[in-house]
Protein backbone atom coordinates (compact mmCIF):
# COMPACT_ATOMS: atom_id res chain seq x y z
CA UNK A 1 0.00 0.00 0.00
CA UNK A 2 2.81 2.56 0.76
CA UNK A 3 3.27 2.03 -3.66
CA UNK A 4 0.17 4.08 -4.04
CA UNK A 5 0.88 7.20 -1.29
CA UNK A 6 4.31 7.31 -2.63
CA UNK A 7 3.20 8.10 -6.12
CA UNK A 8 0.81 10.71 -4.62
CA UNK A 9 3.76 12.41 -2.60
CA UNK A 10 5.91 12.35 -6.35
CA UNK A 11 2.62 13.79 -8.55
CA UNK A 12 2.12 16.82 -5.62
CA UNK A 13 6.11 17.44 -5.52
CA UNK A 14 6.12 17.30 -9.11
CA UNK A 15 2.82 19.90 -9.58
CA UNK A 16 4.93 22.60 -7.70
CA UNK A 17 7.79 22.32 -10.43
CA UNK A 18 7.90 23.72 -13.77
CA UNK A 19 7.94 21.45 -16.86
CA UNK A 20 11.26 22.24 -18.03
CA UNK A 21 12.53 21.14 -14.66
CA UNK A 22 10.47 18.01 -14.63
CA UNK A 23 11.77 17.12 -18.09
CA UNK A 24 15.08 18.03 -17.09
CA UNK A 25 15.21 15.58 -13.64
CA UNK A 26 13.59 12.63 -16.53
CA UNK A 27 16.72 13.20 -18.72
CA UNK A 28 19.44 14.40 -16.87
CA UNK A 29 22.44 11.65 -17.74
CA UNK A 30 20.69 10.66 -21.04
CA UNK A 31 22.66 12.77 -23.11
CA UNK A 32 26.02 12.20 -21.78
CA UNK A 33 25.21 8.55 -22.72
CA UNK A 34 23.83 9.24 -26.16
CA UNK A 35 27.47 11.19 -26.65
CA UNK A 36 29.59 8.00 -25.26
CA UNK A 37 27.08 5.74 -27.42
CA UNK A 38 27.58 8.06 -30.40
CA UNK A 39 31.36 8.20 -30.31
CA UNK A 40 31.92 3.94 -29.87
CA UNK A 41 29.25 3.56 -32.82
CA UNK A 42 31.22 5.97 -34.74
CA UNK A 43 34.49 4.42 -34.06
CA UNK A 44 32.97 1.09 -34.67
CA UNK A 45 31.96 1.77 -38.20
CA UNK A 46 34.91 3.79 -39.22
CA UNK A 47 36.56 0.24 -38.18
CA UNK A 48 34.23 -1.67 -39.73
CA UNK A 49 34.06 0.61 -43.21
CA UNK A 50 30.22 0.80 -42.44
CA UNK A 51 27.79 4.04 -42.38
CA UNK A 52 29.06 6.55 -40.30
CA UNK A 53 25.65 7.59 -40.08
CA UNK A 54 24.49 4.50 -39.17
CA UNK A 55 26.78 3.75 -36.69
CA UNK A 56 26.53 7.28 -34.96
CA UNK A 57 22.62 6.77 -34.86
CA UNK A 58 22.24 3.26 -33.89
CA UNK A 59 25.59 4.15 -31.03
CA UNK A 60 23.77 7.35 -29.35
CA UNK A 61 20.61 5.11 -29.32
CA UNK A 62 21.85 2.60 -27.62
CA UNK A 63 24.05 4.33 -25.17
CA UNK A 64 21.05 6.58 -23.84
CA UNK A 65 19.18 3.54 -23.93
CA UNK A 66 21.37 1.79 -22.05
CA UNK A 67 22.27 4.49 -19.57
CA UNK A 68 18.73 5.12 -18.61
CA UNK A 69 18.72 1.36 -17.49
CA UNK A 70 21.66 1.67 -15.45
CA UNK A 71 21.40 5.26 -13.89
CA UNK A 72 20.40 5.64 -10.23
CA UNK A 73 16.74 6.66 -10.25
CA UNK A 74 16.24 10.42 -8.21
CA UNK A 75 13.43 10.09 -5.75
């Protein structure tokens, strides 16, 4: 039962913030990730004499993807 009042307590914290700063908490980390991500899938396909492109996209996808797995959670 505590499940339920703690998502009440985060919705009435989270109606006294701005959006920006809500969608800034929900992110922050991402983008360091989606840089790390991009550079390895860049590196990986200049290696491999694939698409740069390619291999930036499908890198800075994964690595946010995979940071926002790992990444403590902010209560």
């Amino acid at each position: 039962m505590s499940y339920g009042s703690d998502m009440l307590d985060k919705i009435k914290s989270n109606k006294s913030k701005s959006g920006n700063k809500v969608l800034l908490e929900n992110t922050e980390g991402t983008l360091t990730g989606s840089a790390i991500g991009l550079f390895l899938g860049l590196y990986i396909a200049n290696s491999r004499k694939m698409s740069l492109i390619g291999g930036g996209l499908i890198g800075a996808l994964a690595g946010g993807f995979i940071f926002k797995l790992i990444a403590p959670k902010n209560n």
